[in-house]
Protein backbone atom coordinates (compact mmCIF):
# COMPACT_ATOMS: atom_id res chain seq x y z
CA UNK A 1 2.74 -16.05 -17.37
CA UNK A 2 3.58 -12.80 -16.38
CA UNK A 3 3.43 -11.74 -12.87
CA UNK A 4 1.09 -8.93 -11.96
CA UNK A 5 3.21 -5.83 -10.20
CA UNK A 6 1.56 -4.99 -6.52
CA UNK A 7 0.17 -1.62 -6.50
CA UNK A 8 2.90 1.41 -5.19
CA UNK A 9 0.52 1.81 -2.12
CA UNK A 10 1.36 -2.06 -0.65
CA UNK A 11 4.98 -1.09 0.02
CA UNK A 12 3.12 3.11 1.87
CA UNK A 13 0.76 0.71 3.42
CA UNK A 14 2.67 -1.89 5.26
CA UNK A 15 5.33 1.13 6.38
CA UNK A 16 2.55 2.81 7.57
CA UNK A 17 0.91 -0.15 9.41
CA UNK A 18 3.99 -1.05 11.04
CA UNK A 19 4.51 3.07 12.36
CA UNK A 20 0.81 2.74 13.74
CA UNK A 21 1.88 -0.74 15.57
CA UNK A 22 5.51 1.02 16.92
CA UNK A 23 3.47 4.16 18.25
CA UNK A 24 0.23 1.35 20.01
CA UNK A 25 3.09 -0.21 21.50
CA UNK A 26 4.67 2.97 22.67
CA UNK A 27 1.32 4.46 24.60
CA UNK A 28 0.52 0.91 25.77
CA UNK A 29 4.15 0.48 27.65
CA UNK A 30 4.64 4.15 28.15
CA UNK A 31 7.31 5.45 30.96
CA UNK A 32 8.44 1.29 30.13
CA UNK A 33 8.83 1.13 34.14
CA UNK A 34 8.43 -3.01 34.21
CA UNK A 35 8.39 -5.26 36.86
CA UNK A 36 8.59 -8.77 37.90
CA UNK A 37 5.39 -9.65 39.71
CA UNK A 38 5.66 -12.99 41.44
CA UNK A 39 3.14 -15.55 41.11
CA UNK A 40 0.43 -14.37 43.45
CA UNK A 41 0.60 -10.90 42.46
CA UNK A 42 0.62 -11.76 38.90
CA UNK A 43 -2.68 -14.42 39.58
CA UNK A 44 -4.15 -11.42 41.25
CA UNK A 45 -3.32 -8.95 38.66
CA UNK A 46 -4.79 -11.65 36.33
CA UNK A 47 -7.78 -12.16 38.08
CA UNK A 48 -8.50 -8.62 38.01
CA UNK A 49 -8.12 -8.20 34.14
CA UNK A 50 -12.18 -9.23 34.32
CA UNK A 51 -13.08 -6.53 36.67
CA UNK A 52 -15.52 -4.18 34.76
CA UNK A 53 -14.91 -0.48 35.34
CA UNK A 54 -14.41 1.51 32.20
CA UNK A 55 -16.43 5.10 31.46
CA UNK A 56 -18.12 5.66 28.50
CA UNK A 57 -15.05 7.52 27.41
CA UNK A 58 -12.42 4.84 27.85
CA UNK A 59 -14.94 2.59 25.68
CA UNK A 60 -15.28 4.66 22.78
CA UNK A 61 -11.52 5.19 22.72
CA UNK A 62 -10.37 1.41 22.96
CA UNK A 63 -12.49 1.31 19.72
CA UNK A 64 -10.78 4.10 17.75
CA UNK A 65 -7.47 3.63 18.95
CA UNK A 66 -6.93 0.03 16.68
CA UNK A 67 -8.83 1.28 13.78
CA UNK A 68 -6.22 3.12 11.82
CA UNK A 69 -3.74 0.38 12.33
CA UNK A 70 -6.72 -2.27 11.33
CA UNK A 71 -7.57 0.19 7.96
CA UNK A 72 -3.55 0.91 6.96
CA UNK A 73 -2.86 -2.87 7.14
CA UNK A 74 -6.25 -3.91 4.93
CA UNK A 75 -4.60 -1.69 2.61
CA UNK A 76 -1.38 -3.43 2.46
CA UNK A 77 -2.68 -7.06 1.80
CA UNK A 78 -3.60 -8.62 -1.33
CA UNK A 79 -4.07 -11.60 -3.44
CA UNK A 80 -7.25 -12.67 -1.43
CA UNK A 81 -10.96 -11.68 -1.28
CA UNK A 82 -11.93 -8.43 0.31
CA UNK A 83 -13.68 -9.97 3.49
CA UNK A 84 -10.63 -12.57 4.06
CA UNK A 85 -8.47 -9.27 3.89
CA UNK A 86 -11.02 -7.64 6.87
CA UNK A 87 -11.03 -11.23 9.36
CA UNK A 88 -6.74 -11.05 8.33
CA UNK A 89 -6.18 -7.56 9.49
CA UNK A 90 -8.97 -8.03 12.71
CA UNK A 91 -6.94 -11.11 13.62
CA UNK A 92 -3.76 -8.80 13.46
CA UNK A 93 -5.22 -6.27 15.23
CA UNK A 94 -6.46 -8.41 18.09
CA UNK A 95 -3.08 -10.27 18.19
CA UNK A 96 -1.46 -6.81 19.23
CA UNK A 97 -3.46 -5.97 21.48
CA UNK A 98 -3.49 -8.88 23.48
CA UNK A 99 0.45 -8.78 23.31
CA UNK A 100 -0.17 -5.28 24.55
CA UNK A 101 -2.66 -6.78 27.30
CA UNK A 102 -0.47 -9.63 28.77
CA UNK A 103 2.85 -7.04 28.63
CA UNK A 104 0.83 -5.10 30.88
CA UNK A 105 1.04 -7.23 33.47
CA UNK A 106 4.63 -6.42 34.03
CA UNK A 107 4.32 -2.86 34.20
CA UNK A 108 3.62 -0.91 37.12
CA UNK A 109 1.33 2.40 35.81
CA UNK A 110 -0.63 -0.06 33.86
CA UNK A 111 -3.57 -2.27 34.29
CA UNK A 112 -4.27 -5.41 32.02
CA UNK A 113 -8.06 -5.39 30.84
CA UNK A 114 -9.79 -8.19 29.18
CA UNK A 115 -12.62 -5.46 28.45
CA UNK A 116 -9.34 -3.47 26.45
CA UNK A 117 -8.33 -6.64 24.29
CA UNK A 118 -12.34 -7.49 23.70
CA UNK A 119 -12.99 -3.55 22.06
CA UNK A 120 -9.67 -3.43 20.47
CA UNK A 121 -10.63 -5.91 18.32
CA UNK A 122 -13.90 -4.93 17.67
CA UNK A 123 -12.35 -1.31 16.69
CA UNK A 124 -9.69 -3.28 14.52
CA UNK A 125 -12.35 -5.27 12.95
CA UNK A 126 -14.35 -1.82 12.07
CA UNK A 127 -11.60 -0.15 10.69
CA UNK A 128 -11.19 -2.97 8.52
CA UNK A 129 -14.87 -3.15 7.26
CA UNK A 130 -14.76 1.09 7.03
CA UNK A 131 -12.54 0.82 4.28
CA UNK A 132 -14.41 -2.80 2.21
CA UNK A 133 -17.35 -0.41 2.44
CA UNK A 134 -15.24 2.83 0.95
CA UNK A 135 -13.81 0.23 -1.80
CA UNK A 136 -17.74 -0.71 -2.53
CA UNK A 137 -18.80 2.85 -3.36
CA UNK A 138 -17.59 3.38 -6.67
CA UNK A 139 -18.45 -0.36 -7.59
CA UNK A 140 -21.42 -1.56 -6.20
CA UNK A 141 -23.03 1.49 -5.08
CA UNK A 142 -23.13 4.77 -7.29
CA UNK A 143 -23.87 8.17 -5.81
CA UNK A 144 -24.25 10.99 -8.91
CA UNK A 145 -23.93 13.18 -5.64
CA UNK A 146 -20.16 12.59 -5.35
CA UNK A 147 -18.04 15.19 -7.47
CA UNK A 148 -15.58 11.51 -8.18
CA UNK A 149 -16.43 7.79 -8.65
CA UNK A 150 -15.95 7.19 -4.85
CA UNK A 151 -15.23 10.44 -1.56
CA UNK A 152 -12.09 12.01 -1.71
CA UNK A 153 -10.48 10.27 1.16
CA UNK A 154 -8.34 13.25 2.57
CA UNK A 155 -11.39 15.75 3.07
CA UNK A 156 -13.21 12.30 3.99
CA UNK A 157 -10.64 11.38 7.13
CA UNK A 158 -11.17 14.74 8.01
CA UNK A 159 -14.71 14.79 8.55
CA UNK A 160 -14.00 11.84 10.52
CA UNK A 161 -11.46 13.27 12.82
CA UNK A 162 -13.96 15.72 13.30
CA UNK A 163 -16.86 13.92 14.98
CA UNK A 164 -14.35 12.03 16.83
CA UNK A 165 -12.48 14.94 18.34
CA UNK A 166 -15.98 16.42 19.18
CA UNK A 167 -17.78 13.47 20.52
CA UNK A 168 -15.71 13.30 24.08
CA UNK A 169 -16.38 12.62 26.32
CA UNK A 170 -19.01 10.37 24.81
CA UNK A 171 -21.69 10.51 27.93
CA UNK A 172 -24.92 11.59 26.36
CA UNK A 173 -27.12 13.06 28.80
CA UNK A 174 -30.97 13.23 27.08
CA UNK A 175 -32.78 15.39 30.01
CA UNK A 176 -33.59 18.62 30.85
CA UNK A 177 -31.25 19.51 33.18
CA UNK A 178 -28.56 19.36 30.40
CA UNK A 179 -30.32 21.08 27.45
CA UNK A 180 -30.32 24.02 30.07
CA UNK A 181 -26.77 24.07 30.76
CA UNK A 182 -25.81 23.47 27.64
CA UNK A 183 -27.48 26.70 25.86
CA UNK A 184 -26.60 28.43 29.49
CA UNK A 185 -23.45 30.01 27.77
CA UNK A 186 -25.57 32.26 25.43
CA UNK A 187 -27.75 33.85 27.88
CA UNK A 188 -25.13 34.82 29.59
CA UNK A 189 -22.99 38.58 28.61
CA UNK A 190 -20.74 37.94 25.73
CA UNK A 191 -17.16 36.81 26.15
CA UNK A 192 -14.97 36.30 22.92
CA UNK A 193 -12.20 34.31 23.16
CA UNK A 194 -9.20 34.78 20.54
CA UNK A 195 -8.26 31.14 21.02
CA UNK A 196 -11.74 29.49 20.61
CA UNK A 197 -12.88 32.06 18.08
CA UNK A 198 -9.60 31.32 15.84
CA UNK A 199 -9.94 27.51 15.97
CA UNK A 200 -13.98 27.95 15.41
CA UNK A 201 -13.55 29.76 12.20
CA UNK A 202 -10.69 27.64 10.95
CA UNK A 203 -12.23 24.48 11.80
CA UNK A 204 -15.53 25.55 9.84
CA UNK A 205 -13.71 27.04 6.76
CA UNK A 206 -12.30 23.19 6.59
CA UNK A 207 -15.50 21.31 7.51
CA UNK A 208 -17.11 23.35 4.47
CA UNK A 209 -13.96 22.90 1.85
CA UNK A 210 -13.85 19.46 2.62
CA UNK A 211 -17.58 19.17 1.57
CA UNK A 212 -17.19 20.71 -1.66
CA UNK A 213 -14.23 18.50 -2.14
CA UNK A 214 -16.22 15.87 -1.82
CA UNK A 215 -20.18 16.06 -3.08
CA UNK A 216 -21.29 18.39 -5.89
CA UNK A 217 -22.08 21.94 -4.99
CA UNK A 218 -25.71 21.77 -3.92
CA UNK A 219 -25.23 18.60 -2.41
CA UNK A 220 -22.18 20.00 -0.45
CA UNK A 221 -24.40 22.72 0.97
CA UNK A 222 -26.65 20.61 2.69
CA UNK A 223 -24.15 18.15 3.97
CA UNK A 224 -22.59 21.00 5.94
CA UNK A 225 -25.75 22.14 6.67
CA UNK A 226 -26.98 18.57 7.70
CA UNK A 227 -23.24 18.46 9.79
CA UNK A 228 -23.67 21.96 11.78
CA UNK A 229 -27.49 20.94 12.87
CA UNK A 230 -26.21 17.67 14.03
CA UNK A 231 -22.74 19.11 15.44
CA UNK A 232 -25.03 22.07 17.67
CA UNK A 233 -27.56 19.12 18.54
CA UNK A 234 -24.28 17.26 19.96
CA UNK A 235 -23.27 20.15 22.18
CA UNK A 236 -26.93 20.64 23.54
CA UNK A 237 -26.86 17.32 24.66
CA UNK A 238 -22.90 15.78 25.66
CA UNK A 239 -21.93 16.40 28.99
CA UNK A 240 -19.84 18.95 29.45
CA UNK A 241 -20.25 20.97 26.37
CA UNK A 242 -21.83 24.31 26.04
CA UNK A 243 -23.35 25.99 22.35
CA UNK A 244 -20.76 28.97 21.97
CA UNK A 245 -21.41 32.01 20.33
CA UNK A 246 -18.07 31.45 18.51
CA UNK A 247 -18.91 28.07 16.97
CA UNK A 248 -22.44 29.70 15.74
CA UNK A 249 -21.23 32.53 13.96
CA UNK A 250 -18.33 30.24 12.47
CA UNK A 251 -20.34 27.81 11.14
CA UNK A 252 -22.49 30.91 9.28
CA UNK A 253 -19.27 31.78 7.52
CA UNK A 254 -18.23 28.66 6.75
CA UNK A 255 -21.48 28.61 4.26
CA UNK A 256 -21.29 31.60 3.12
CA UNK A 257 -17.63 30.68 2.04
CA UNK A 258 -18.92 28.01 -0.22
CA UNK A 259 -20.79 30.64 -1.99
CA UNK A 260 -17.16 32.49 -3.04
CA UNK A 261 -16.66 30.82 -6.20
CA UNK A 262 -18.49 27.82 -8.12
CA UNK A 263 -15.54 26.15 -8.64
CA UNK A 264 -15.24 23.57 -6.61
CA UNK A 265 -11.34 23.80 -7.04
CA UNK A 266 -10.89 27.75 -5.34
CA UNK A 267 -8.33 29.08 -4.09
CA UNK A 268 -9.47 31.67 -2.91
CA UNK A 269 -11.57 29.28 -0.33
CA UNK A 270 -8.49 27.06 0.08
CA UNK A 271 -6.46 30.17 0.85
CA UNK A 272 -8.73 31.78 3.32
CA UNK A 273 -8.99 28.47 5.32
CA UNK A 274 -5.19 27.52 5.05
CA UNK A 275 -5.33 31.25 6.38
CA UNK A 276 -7.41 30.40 9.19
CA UNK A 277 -5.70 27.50 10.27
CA UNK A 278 -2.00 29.12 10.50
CA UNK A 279 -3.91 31.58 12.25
CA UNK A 280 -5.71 29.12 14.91
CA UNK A 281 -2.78 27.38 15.26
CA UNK A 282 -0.34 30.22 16.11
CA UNK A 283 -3.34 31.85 18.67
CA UNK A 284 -3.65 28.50 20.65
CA UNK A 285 -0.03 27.71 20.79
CA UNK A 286 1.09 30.99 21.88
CA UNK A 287 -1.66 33.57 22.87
CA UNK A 288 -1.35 35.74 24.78
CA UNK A 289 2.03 36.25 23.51
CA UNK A 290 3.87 36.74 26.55
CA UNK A 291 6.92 35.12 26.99
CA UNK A 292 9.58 34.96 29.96
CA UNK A 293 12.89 35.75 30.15
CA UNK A 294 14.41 32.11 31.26
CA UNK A 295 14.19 29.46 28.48
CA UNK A 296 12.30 25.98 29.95
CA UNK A 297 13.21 22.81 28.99
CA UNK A 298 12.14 20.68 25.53
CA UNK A 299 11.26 17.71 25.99
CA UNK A 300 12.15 14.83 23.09
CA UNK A 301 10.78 12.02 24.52
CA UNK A 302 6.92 11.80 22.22
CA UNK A 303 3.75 12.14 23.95
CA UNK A 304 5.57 12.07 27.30
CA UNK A 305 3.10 14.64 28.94
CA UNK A 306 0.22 13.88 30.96
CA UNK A 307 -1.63 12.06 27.60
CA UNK A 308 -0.31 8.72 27.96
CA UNK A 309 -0.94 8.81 31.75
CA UNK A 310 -4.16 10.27 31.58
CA UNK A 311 -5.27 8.05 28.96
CA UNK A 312 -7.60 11.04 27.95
CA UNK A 313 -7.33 11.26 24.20
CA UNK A 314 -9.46 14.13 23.08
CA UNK A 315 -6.63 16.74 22.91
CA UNK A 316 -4.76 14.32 20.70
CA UNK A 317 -7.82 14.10 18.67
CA UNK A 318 -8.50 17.97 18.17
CA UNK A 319 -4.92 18.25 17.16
CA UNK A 320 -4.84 15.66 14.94
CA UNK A 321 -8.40 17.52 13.32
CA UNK A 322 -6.26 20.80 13.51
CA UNK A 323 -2.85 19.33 11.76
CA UNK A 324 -4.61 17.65 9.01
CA UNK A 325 -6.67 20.05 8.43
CA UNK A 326 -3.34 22.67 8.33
CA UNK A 327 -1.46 20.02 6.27
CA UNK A 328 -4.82 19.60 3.59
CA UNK A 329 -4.98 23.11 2.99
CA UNK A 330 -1.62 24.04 2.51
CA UNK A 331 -1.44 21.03 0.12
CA UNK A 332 -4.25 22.69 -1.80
CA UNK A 333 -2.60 26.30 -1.99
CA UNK A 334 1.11 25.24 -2.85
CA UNK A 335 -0.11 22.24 -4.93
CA UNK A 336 2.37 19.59 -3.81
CA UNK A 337 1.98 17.87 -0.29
CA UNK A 338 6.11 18.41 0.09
CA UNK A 339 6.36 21.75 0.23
CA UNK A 340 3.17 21.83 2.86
CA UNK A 341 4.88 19.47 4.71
CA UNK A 342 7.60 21.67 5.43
CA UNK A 343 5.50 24.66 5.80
CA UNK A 344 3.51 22.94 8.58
CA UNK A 345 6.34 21.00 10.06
CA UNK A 346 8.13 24.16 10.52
CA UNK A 347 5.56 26.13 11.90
CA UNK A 348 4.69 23.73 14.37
CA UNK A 349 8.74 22.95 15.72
CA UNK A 350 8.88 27.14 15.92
CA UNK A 351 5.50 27.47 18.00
CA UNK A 352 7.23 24.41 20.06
CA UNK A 353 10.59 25.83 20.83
CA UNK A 354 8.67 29.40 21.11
CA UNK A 355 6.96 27.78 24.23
CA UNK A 356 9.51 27.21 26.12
CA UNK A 357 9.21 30.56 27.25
CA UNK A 358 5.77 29.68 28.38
CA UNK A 359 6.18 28.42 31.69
CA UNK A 360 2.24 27.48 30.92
CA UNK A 361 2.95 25.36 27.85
CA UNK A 362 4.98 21.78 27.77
CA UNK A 363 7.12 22.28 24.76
CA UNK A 364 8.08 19.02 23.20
CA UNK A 365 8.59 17.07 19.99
CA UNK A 366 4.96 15.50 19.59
CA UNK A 367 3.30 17.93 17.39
CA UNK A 368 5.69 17.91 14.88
CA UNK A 369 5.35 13.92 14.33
CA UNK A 370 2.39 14.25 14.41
CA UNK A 371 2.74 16.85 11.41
CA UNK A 372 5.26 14.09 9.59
CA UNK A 373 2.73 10.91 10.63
CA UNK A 374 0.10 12.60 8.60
CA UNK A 375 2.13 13.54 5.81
CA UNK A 376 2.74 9.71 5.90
CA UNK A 377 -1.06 8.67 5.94
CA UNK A 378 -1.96 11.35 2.78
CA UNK A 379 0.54 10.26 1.06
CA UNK A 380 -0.56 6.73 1.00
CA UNK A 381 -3.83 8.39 0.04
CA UNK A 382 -2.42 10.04 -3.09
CA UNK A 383 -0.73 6.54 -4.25
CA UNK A 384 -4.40 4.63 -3.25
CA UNK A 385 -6.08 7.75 -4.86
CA UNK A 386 -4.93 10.01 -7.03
CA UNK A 387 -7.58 12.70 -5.98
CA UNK A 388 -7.13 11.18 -2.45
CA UNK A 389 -7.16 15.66 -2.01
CA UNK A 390 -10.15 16.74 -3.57
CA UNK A 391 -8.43 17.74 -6.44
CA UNK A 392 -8.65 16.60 -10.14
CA UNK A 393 -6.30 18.23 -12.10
CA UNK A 394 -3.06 15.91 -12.60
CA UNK A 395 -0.78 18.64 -11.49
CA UNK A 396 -2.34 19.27 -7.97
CA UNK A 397 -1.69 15.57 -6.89
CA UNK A 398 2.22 15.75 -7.10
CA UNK A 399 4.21 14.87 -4.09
């Protein structure tokens, strides 16, 4: 009997899994300062692993931060029915983190939580049942709307990243008080800012390619439509975010760019918002340009600023929105993910070593791994998918 080859995504899959497991463990040990508690600190430490005191923000977070590991490693198992592959990679998932949990009772900027280990699994246990559902569409449930038998899963993953990186802080605030603060911004005289207009029009020009990419032209319409009314609803109603003029007049381009061409495969669009990213992200790594005459130091050590310390994960999330989005379009323009790869690894390591002669910026080694994770995570989408980009043509999904 012959055997039956595993698909060439296993092998991406379980690399990729394992990278997402390495970099957990990395944030959850991070400056690896350990200690050796004796017994009655270590009860008390213990005891306090119960104490309930997370924000809204810290919740929504311990649920995210497991899925991709949870989704990557559902991916990389077979042989076995779909829902034993979801309770499989759960079980993983909640396995690490209470490794993570207990190991952080020997560290001293760390707190063990049993709250942490509860919502990491639930997170691992809904990336696992994100992806069953994306492997039902196509099978179970047909959608004429969809421009391929199931989403794109590039344009898809962006989407995503984008109501995540938008949602923090996650404290919804339903009252008065708020819907007046929140549209506060445009009664007040007009400031433009290069930065937030840059990353406003590039974000948009993505948010509406990644539409098309996905649903057939009418139907993309008013899915971005549907996602700017709900996006604006967000910001009149999350603490701590204001409607900006820039974000309004973006998201007015961003449909009228999906009126450039009926082809759901432009360039021209794909150009103008790999354009607008190189733009955005050359304008908030380096405005206003002004640089000092003694060179800083670069740090090497990964996410070794304040992020891992903070624990506050929304600037990791709005550049992981930005550098996908970067890497996605460039894909599109040059036609192989390689060659964006190095255009957007470059670009990033020059903006980098360019800041240290910032004395404002931290100039360090993240944001291109970051560049070279997600180069990782499409290209397990282009073995899983072979439009994983939004394109169909055979040519445009080349390595």
């Amino acid at each position: 009997m012959t055997a039956v080859a595993r698909p060439a995504y296993v092998t991406t899959a379980n690399w990729l899994s394992l990278a997402i497991a390495l970099l957990i463990i990395w944030g959850s040990l991070y400056p690896f300062e350990l200690l050796i508690p004796d017994f009655d600190v270590l009860a008390l430490r213990l005891q306090r692993s119960w104490a309930f005191h997370m924000s809204r923000g810290d919740i929504v977070t311990n649920l995210l931060i497991y899925m991709p590991f949870s989704a990557a490693l559902l991916l990389s198992l077979s042989g076995r029915s779909r829902w034993t592959h979801v309770m499989e990679a759960t079980l993983a998932g909640s396995l690490l983190s209470l490794t993570m949990e207990l190991s952080q009772l020997f560290t001293a900027h760390r707190v063990t939580s049993i709250y942490d280990w509860l919502l990491n699994t639930a997170g691992s246990f809904a990336g696992a049942l994100m992806i069953t559902g994306y492997l039902l569409i196509g099978d179970r449930w047909r959608f004429q709307s969809l421009l391929g038998r199931r989403p794109a899963l590039v344009p898809l993953w962006i989407i995503l990243l984008w109501f995540i990186s938008q949602g923090s802080p996650y404290k919804p605030a339903m009252n008065a008080a708020q819907l007046q603060a929140s549209i506060e911004t445009l009664t007040q005289p007009q400031v433009w800012s290069v930065v937030s207009w840059s990353l406003a029009i590039a974000s948009w020009l993505i948010l509406a390619e990644s539409m098309r990419r996905i649903w057939v032209r009418p139907y993309a319409i008013a899915a971005l439509l549907a996602l700017i009314i709900v996006t604006l609803f967000g910001r009149l109603w999350i603490i701590e975010q204001h409607l900006r003029y820039e974000e309004v007049t973006a998201s007015v381009l961003a449909v009228a760019s999906l009126f450039i061409s009926r082809d759901p495969q432009s360039r021209v669009r794909t150009g103008l918002a790999a354009s607008a990213c190189c733009a955005a992200l050359l304008f908030a790594g380096l405005w206003p340009f002004t640089f000092a005459s003694q060179v800083g130091e670069f740090h090497w050590i990964p996410f070794s600023g304040n992020l891992l310390l903070s624990r506050d994960y929304q600037p990791l999330f709005e550049k992981l929105f930005l550098y996908a989005a970067l890497l996605w379009s460039l894909t599109l323009c040059l036609g192989r993910l390689g060659f964006a790869f190095i255009v957007a690894f470059l670009l990033t390591t020059v903006i980098e070593i360019q800041q240290m002669w910032m004395p404002d910026r931290r100039s360090e080694i993240t944001d291109p791994l970051l560049i070279l994770g997600l180069a990782g995570i499409f290209y397990l989408g282009l073995q899983f998918q072979p439009y994983a980009l939004g394109v169909n043509k055979p040519s445009a999904s080349k390595v």
